[in-house]
N, C-alpha and C. Protein backbone atom coordinates (compact mmCIF):
# COMPACT_ATOMS: atom_id res chain seq x y z
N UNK A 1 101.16 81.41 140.79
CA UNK A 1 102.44 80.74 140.71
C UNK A 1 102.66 80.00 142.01
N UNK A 2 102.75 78.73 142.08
CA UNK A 2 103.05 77.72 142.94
C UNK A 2 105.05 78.12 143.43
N UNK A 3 104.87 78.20 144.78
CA UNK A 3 106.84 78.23 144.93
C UNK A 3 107.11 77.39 145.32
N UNK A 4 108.61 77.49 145.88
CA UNK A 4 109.86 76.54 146.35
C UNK A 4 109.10 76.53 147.52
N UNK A 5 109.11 75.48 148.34
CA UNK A 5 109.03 75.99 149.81
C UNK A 5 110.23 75.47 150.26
N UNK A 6 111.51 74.89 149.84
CA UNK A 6 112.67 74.81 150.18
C UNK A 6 113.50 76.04 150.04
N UNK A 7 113.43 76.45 148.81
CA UNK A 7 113.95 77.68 148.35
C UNK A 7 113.33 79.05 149.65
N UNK A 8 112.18 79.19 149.52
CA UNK A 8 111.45 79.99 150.83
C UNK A 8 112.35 80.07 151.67
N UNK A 9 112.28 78.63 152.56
CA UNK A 9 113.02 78.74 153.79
C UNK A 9 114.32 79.00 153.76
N UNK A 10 115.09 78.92 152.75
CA UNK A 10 116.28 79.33 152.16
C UNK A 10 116.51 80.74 152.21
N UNK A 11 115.53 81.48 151.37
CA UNK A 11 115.30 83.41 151.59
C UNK A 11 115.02 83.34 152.94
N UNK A 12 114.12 82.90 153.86
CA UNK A 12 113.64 82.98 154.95
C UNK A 12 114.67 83.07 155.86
N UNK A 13 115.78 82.08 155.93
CA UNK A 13 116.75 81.90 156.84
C UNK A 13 117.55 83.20 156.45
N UNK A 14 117.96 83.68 155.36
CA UNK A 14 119.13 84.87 155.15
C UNK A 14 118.55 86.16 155.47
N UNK A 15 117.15 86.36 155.14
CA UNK A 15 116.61 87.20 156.19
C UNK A 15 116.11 87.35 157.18
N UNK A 16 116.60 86.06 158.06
CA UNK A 16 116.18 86.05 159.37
C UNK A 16 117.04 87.10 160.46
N UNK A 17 117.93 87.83 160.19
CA UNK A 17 118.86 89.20 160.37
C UNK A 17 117.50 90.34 160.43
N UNK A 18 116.76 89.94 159.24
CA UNK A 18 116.33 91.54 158.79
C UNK A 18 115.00 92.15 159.81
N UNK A 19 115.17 93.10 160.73
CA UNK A 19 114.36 93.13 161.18
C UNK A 19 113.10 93.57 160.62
N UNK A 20 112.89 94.50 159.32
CA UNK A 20 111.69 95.09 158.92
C UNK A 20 111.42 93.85 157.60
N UNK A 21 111.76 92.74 157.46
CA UNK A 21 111.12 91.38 156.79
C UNK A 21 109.88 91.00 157.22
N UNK A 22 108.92 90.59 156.22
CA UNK A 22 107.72 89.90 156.57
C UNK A 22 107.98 88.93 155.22
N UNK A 23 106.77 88.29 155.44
CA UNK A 23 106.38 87.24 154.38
C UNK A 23 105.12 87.56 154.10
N UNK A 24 104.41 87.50 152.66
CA UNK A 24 102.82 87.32 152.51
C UNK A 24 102.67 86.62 151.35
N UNK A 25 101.62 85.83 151.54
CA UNK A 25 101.26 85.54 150.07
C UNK A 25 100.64 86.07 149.23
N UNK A 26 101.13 86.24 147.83
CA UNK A 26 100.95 87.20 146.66
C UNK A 26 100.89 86.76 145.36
N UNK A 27 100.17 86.64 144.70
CA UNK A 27 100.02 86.06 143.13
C UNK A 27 99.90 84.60 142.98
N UNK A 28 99.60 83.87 144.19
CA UNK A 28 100.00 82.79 144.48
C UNK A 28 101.54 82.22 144.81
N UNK A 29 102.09 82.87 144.97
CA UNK A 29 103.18 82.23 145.41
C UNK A 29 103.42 83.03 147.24
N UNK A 30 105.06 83.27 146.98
CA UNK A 30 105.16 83.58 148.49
C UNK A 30 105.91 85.14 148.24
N UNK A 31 105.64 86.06 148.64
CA UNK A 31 106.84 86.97 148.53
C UNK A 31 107.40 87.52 149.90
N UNK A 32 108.52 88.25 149.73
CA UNK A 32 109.22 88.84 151.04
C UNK A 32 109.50 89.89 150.67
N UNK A 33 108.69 90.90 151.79
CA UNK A 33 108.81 92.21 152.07
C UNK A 33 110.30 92.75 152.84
N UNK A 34 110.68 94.07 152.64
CA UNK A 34 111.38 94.47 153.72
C UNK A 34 111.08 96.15 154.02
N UNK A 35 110.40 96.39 154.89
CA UNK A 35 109.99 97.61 155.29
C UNK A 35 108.72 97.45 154.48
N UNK A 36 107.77 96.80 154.11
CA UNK A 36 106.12 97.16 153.34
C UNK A 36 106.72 96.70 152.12
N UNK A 37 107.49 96.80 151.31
CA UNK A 37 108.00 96.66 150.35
C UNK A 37 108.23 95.37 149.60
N UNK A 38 107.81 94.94 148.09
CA UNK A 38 107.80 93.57 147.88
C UNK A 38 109.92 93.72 147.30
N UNK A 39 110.22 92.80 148.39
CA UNK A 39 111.61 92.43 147.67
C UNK A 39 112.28 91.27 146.89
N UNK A 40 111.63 90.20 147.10
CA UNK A 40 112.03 88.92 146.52
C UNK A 40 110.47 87.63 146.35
N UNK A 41 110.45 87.73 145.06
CA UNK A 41 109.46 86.91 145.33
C UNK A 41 109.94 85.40 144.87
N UNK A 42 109.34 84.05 145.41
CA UNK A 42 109.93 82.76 145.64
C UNK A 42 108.85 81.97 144.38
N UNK A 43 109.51 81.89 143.40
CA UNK A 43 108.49 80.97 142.72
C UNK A 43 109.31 79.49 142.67
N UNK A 44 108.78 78.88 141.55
CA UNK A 44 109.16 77.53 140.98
C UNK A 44 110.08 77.90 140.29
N UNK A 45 111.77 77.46 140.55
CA UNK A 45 112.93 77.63 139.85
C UNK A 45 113.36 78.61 140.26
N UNK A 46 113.51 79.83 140.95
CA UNK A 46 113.99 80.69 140.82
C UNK A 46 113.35 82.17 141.70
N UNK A 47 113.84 83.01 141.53
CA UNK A 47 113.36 84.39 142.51
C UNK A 47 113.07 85.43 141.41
N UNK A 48 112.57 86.13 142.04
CA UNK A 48 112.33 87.16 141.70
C UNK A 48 112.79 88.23 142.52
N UNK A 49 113.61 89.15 142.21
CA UNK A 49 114.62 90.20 143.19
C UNK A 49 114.34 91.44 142.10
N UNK A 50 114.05 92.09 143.95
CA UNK A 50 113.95 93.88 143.25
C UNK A 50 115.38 94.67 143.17
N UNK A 51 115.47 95.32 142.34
CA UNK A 51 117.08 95.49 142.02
C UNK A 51 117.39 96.78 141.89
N UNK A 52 118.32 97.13 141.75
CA UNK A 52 118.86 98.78 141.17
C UNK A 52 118.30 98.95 140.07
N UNK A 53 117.55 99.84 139.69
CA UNK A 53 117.64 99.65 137.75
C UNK A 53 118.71 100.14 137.45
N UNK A 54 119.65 100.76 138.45
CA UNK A 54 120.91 101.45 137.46
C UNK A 54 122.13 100.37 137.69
N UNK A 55 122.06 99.17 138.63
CA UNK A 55 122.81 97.96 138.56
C UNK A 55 122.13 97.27 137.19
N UNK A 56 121.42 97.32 137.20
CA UNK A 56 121.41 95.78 136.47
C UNK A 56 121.19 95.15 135.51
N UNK A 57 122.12 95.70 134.74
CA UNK A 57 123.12 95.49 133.77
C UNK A 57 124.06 94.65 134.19
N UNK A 58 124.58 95.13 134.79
CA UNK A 58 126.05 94.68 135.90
C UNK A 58 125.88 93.35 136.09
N UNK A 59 124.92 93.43 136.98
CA UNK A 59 123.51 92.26 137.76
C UNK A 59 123.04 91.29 136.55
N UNK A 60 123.13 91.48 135.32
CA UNK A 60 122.87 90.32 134.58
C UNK A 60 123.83 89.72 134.07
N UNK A 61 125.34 90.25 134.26
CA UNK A 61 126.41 89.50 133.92
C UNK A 61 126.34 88.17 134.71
N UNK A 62 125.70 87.76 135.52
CA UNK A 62 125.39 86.59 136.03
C UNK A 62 124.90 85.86 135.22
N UNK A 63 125.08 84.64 134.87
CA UNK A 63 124.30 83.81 134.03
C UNK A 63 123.21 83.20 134.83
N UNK A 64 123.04 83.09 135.83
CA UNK A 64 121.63 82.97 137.05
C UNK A 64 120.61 83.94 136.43
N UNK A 65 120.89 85.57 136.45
CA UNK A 65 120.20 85.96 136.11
C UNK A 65 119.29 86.61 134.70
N UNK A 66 118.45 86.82 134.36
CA UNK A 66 117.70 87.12 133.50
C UNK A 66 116.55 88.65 134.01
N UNK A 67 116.13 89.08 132.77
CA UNK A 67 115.44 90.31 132.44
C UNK A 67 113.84 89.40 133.23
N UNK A 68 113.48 90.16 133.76
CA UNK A 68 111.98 90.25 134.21
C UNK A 68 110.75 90.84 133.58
N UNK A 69 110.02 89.89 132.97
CA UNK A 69 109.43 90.55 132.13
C UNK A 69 107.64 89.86 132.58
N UNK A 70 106.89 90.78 132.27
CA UNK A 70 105.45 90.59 132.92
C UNK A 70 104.35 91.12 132.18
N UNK A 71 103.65 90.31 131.34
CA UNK A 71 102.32 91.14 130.70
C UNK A 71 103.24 91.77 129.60
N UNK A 72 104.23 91.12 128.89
CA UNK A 72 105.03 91.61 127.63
C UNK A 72 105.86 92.65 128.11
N UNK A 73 105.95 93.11 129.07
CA UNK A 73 106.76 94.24 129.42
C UNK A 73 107.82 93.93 130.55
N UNK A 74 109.20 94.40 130.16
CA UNK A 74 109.95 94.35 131.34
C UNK A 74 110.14 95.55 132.39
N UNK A 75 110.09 94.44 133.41
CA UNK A 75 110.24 95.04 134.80
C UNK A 75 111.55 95.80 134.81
N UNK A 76 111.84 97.06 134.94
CA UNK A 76 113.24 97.95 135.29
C UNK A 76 113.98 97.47 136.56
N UNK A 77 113.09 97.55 137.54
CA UNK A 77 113.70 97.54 139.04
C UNK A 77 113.53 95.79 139.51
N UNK A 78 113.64 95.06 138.81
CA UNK A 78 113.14 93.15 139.29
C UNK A 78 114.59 92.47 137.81
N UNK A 79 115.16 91.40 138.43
CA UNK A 79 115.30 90.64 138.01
C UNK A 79 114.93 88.96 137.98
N UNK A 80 114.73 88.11 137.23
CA UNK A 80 114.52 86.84 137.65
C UNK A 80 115.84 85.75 137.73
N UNK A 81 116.06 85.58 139.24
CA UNK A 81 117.26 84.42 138.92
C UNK A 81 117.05 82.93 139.43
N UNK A 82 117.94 81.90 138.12
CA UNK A 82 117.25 80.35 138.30
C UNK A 82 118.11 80.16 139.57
N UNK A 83 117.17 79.46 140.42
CA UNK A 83 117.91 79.19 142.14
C UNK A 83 117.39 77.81 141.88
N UNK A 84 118.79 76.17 142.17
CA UNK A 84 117.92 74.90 142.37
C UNK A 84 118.50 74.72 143.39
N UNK A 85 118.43 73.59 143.86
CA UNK A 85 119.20 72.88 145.43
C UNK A 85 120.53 72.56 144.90
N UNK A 86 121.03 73.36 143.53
CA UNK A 86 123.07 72.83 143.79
C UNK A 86 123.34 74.30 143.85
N UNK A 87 122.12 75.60 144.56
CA UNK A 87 122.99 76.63 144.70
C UNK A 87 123.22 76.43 146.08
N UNK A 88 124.57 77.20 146.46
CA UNK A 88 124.86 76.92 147.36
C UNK A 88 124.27 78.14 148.78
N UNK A 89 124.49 78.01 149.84
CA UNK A 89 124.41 79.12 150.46
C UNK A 89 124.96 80.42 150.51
N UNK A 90 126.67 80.19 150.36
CA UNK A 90 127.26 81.18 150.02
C UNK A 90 126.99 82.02 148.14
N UNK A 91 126.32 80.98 147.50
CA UNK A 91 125.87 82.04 146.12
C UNK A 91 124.61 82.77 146.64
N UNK A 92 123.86 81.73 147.26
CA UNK A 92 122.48 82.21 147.31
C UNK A 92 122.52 84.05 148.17
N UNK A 93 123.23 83.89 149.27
CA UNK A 93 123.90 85.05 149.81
C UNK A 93 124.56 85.84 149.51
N UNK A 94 125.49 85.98 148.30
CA UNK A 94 126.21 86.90 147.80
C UNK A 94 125.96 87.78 147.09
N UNK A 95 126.92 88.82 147.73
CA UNK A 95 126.77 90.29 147.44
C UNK A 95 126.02 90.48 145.61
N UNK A 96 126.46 89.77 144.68
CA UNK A 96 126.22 89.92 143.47
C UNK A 96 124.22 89.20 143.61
N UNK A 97 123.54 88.93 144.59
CA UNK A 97 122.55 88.36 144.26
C UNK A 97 121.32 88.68 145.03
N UNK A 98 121.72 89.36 146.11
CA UNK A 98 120.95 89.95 147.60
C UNK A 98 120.84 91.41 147.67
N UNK A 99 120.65 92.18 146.07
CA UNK A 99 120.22 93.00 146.57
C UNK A 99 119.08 93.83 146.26
């Protein structure tokens, strides 16, 4: 999977706070760790965010977001949400989307 590299630097900048953040590349695209851990991965259109499984439900009352699903099966703990350049910073950052 080819990513944003606008979108990237976008995750990149809001976790530029986080001290246990890395970046690697993974599946072809880009993902971001926090502590070893894959937390957000940056594709074309949108992220991929590791989530509560016991939020997110909640977490899909967003119309951004959607069920994560991989090899026919959905992901419990990942959601996928569509991110373009009219989200703003303050969505891209908010509590309902960062976690």
């Amino acid at each position: 999977m080819a990513y944003d590299i606008d979108l990237a630097s976008r995750v990149r900048e809001l976790l530029g706070s986080e001290p246990a953040a890395t970046e690697k590349r993974m599946f072809g695209g880009l993902a971001f760790l926090v502590g070893g851990h894959m937390a957000i991965a940056s594709g074309q259109g949108g992220l991929l965010l590791r989530v509560d499984p016991a939020e997110r439900e909640t977490l899909l009352a967003d119309p951004r977001a959607s069920r994560s699903v991989m090899g026919g099966r959905e992901m419990a703990g990942w959601l996928s949400v569509d991110i373009d350049e009219s989200t703003t910073h303050d969505e891209l950052s908010s509590t309902r989307l960062d976690r």
